[in-house]
N, C-alpha and C. Protein backbone atom coordinates (compact mmCIF):
# COMPACT_ATOMS: atom_id res chain seq x y z
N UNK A 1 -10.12 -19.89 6.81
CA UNK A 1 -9.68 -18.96 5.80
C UNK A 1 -8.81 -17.88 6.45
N UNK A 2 -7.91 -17.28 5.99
CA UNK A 2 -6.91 -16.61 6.42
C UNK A 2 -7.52 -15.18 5.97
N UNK A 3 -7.07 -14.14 7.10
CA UNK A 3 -7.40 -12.88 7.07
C UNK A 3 -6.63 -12.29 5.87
N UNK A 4 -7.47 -11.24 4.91
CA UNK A 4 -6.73 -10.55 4.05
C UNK A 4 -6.25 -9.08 4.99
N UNK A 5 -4.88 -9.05 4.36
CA UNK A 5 -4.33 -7.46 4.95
C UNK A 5 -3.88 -7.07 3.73
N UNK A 6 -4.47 -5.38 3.58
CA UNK A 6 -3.95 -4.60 2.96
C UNK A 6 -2.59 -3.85 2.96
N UNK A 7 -1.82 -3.62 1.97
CA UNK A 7 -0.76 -3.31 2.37
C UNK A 7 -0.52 -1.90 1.75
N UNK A 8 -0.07 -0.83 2.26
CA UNK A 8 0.11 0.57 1.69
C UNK A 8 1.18 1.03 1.70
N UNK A 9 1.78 1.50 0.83
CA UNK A 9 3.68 1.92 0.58
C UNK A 9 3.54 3.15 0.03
N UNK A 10 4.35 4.27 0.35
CA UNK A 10 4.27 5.36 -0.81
C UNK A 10 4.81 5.15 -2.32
N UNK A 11 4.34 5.73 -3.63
CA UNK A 11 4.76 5.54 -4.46
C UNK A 11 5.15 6.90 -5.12
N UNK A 12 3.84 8.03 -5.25
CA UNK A 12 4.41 9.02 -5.88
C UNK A 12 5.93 10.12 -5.80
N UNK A 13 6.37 10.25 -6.94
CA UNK A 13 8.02 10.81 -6.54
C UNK A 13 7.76 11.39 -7.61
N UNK A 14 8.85 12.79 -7.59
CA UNK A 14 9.12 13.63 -8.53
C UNK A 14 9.57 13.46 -10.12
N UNK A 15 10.24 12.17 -9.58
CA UNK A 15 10.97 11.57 -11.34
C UNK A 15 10.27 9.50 -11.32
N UNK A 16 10.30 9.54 -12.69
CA UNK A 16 9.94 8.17 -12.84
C UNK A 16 11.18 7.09 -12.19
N UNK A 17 12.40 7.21 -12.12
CA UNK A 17 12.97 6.62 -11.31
C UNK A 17 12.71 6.45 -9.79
N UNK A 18 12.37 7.39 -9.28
CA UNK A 18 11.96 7.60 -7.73
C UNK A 18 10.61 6.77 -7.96
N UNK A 19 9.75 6.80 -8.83
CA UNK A 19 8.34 6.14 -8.54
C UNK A 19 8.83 4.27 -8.74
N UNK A 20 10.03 4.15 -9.54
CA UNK A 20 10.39 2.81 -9.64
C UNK A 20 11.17 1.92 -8.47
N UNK A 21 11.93 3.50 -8.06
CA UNK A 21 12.47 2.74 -6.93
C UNK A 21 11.20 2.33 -5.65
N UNK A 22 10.22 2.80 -5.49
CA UNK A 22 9.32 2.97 -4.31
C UNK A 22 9.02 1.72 -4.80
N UNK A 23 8.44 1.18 -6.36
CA UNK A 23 7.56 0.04 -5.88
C UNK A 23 8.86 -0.91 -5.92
N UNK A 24 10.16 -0.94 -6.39
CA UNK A 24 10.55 -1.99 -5.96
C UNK A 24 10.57 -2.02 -4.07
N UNK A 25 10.89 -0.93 -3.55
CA UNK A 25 10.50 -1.47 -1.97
C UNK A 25 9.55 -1.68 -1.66
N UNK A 26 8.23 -1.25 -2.08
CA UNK A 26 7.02 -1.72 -2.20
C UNK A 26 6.53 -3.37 -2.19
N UNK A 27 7.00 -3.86 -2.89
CA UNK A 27 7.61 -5.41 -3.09
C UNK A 27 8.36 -5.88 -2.12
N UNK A 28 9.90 -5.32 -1.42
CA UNK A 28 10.37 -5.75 -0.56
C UNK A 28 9.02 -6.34 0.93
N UNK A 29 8.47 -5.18 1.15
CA UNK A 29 7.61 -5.25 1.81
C UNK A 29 6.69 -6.38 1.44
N UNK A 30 6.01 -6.79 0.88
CA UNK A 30 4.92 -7.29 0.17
C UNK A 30 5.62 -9.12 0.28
N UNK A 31 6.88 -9.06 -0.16
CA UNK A 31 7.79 -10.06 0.31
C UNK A 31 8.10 -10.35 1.82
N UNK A 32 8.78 -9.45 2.02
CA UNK A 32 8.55 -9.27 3.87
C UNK A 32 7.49 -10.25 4.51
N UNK A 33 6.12 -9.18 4.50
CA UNK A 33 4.65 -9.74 4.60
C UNK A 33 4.20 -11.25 4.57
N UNK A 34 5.03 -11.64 3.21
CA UNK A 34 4.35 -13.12 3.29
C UNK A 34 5.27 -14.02 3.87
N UNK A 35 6.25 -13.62 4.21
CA UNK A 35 7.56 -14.63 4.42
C UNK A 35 7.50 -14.41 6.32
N UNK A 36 6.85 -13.81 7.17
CA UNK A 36 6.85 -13.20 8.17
C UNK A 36 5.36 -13.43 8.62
N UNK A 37 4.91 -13.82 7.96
CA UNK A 37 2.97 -13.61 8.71
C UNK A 37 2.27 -14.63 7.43
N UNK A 38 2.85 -15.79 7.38
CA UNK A 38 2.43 -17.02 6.39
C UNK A 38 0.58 -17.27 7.29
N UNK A 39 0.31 -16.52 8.34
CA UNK A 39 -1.19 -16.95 8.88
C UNK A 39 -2.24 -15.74 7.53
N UNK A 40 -1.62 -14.87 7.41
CA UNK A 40 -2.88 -13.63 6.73
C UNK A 40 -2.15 -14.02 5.24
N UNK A 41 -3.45 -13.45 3.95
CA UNK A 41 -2.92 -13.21 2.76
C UNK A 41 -2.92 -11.80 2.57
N UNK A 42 -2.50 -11.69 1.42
CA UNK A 42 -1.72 -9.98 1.31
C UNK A 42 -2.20 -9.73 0.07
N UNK A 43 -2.67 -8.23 0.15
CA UNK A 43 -3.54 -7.71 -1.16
C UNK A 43 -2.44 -6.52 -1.12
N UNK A 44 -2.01 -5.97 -2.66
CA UNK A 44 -1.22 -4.97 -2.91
C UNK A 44 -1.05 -4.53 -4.22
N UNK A 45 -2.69 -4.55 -4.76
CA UNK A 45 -3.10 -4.70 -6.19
C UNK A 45 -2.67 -3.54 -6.96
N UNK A 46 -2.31 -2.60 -6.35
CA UNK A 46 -1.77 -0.57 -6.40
C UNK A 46 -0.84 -1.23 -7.25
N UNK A 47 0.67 -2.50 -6.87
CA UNK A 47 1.79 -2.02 -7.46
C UNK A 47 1.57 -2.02 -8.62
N UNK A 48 0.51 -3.20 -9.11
CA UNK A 48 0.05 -3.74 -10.49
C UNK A 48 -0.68 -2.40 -11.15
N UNK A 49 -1.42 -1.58 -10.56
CA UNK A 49 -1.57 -0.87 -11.45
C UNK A 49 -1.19 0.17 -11.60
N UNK A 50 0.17 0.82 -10.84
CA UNK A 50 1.33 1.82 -10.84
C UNK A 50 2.22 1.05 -11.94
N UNK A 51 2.73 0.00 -11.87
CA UNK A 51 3.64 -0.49 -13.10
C UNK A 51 2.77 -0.77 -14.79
N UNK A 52 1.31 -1.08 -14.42
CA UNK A 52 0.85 -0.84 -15.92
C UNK A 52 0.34 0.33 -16.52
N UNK A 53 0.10 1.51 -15.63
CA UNK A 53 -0.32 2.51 -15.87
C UNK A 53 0.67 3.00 -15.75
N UNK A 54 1.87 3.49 -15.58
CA UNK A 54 2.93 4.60 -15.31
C UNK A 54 3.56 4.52 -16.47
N UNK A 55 4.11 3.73 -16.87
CA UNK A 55 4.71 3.11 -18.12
C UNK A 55 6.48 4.19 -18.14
N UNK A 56 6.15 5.04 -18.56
CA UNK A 56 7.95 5.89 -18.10
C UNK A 56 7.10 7.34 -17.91
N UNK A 57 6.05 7.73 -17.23
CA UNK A 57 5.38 8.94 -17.11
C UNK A 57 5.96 9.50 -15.41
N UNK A 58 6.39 9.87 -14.87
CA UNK A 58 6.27 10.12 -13.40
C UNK A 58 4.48 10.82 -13.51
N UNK A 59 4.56 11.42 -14.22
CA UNK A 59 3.32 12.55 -13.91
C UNK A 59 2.07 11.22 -14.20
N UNK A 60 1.90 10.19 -14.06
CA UNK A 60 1.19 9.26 -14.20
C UNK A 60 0.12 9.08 -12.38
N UNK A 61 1.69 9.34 -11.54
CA UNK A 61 1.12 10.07 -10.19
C UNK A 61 0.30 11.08 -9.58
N UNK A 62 0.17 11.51 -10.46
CA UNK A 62 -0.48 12.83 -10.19
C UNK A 62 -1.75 12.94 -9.81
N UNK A 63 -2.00 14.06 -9.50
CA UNK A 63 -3.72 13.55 -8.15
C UNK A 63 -4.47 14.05 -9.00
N UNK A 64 -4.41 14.61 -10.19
CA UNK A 64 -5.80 14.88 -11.29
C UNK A 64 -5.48 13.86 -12.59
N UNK A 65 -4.74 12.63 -12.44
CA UNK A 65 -4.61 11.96 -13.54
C UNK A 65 -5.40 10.85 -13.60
N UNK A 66 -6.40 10.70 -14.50
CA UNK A 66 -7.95 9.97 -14.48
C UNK A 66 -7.49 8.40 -14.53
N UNK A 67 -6.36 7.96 -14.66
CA UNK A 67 -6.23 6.24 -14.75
C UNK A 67 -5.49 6.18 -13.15
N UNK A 68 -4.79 7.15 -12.27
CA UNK A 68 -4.76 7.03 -10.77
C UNK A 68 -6.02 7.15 -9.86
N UNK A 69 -6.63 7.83 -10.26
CA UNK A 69 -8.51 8.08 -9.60
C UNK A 69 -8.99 7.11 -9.73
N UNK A 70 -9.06 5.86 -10.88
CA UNK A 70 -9.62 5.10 -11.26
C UNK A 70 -8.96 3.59 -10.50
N UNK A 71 -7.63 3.95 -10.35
CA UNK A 71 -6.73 3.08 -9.54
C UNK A 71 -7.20 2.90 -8.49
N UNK A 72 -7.11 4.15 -7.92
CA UNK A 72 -7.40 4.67 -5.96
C UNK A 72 -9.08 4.27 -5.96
N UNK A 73 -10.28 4.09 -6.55
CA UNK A 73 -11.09 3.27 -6.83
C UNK A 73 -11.02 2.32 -6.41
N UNK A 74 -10.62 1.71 -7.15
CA UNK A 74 -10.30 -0.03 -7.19
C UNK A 74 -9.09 -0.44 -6.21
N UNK A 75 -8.81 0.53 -5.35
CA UNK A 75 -8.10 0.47 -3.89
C UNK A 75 -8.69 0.32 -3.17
N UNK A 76 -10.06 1.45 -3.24
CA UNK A 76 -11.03 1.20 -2.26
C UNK A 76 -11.88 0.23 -2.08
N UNK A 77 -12.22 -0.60 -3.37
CA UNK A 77 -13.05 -1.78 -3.35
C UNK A 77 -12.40 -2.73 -2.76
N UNK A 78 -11.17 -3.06 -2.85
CA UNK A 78 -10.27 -4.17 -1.98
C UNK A 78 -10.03 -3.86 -0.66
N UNK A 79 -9.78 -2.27 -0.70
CA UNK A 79 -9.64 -2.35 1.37
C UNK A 79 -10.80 -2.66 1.58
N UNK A 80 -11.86 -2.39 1.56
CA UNK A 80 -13.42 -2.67 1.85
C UNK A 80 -13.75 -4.12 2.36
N UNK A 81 -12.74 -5.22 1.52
CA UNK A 81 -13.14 -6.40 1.87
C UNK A 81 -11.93 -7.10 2.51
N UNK A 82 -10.67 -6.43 3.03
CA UNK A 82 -10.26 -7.00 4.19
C UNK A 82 -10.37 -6.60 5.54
N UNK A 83 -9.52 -7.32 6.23
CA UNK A 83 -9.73 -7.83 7.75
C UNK A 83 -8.59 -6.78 8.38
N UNK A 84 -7.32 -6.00 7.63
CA UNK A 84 -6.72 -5.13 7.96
C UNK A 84 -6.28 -4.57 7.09
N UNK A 85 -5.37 -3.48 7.87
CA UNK A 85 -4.87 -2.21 6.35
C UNK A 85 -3.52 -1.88 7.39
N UNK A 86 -2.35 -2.45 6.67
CA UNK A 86 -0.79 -2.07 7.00
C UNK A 86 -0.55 -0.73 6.47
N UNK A 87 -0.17 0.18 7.16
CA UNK A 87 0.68 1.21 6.34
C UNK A 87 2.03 1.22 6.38
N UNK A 88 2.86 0.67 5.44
CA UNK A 88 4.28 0.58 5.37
C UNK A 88 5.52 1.54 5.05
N UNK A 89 5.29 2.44 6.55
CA UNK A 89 5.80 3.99 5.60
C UNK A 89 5.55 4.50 7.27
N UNK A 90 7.03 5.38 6.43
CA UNK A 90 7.17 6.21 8.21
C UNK A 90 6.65 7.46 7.56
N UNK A 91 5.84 7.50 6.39
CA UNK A 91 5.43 9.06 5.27
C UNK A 91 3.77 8.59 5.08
N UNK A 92 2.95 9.49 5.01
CA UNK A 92 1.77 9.04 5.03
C UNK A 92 0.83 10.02 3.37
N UNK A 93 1.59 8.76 2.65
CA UNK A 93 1.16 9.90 0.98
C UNK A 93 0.06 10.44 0.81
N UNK A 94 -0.63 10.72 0.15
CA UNK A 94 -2.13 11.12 -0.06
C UNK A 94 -3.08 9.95 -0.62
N UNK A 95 -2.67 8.91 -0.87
CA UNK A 95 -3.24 8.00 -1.43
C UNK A 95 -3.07 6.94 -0.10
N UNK A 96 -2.10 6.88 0.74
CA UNK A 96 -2.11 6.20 1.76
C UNK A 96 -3.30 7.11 2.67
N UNK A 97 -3.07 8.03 2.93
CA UNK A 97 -4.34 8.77 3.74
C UNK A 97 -6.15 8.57 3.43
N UNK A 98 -5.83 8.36 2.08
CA UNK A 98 -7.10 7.41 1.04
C UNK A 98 -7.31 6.30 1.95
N UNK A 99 -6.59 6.08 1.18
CA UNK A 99 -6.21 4.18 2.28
C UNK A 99 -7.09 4.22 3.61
N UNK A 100 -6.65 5.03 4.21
CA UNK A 100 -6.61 4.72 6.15
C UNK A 100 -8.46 5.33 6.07
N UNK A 101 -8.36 6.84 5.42
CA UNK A 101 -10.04 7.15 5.35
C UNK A 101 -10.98 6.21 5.04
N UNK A 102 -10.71 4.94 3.69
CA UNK A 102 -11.62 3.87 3.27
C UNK A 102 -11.36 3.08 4.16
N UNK A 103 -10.28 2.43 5.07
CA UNK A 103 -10.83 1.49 6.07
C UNK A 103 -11.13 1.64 7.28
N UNK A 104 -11.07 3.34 7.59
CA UNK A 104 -11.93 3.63 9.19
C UNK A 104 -13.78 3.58 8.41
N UNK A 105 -13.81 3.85 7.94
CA UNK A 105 -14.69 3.82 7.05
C UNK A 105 -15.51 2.22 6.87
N UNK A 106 -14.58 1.64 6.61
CA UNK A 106 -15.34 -0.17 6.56
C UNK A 106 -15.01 -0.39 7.86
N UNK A 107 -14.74 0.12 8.99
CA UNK A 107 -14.51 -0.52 10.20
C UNK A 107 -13.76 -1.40 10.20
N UNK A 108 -12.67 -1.26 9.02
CA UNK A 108 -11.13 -2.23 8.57
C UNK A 108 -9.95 -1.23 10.00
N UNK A 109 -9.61 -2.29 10.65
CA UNK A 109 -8.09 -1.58 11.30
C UNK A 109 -7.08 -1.31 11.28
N UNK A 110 -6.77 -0.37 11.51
CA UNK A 110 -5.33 0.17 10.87
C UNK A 110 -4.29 -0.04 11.38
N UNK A 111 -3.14 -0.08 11.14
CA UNK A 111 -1.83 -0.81 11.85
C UNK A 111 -0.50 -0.14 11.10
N UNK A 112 -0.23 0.20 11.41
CA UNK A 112 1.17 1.02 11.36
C UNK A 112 3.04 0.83 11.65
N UNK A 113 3.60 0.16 10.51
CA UNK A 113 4.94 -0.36 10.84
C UNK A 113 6.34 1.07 11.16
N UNK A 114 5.73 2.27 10.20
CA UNK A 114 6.55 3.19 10.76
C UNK A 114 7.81 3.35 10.37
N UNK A 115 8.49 2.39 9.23
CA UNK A 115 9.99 2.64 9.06
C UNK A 115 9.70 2.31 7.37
N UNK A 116 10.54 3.08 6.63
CA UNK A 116 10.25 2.76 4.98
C UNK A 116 10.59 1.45 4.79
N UNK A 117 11.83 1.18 5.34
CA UNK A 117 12.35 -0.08 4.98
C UNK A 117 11.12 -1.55 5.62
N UNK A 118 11.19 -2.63 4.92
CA UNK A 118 10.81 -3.36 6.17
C UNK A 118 11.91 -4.06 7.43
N UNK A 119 11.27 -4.26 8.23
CA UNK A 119 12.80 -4.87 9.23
C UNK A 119 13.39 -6.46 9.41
N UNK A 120 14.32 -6.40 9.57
CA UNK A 120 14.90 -7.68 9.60
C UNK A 120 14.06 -9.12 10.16
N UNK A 121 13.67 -8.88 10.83
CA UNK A 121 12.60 -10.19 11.14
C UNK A 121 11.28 -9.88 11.86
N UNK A 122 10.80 -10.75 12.20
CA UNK A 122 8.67 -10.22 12.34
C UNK A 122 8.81 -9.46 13.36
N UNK A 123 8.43 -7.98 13.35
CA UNK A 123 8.03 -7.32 13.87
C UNK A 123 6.39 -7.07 14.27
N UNK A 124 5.85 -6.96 14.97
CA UNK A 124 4.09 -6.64 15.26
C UNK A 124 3.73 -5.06 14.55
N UNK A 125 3.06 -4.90 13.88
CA UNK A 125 2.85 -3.33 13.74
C UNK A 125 2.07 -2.51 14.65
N UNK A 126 1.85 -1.66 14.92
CA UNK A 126 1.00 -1.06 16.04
C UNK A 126 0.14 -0.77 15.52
N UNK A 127 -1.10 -1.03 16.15
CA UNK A 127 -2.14 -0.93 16.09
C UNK A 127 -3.54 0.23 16.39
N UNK A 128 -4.65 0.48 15.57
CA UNK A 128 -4.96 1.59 16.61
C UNK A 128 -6.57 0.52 16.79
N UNK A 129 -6.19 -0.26 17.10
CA UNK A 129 -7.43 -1.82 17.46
C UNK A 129 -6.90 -2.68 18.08
């Protein structure tokens, strides 16, 4: 069975365009991921519920908005049950900092690519394991 890795991108932005553009790179990445590391599967269940919950709200981001709490939840139940946690971001959002707290936390390891974009061909991410 192939290791699950979590994958973490920033999303929140000031305008609903900025939150659209993030998850389409969000995706780049997520694409990246599988086309580059065909050994692990890739969990990135956030974009799904940033694109059904945001709907044209930016403020859908927001850190007291009860269907993102409920999101970042059900973030934590999935990092919990993989084998790593990517952070794909040279920016470390508040929900990515979520992220990294729930898998030092499951004794999940963290790994760090460091550039927004992803890069042209397989790079290793650094590791703190």
């Amino acid at each position: 069975m192939k290791d699950l890795v979590y994958i973490a991108c920033p999303v929140g932005a000031a305008t609903q365009a900025r939150v659209e553009d993030n998850i389409v790179r969000a995706k780049r990445w997520y694409r990246w991921a599988c086309d580059h590391f065909p050994e692990f599967a890739f969990a990135a269940n956030w974009i799904v519920d940033v694109e059904v919950y945001a709907g044209s709200d930016a403020g859908s981001q927001r850190h007291d908005n009860p269907a993102r709490q409920l999101g970042l939840d059900r973030d934590d139940a999935m990092i919990a049950h993989c084998q790593r946690f990517w952070v794909c971001s040279e920016r470390l959002s508040p929900g990515i900092k979520r992220g990294i707290e729930t898998a030092t936390a499951n004794a999940v390891p963290v790994y760090y690519f460091g550039t927004l974009e992803p890069p042209v061909q397989r790079t290793e991410p650094k590791g703190n394991a």
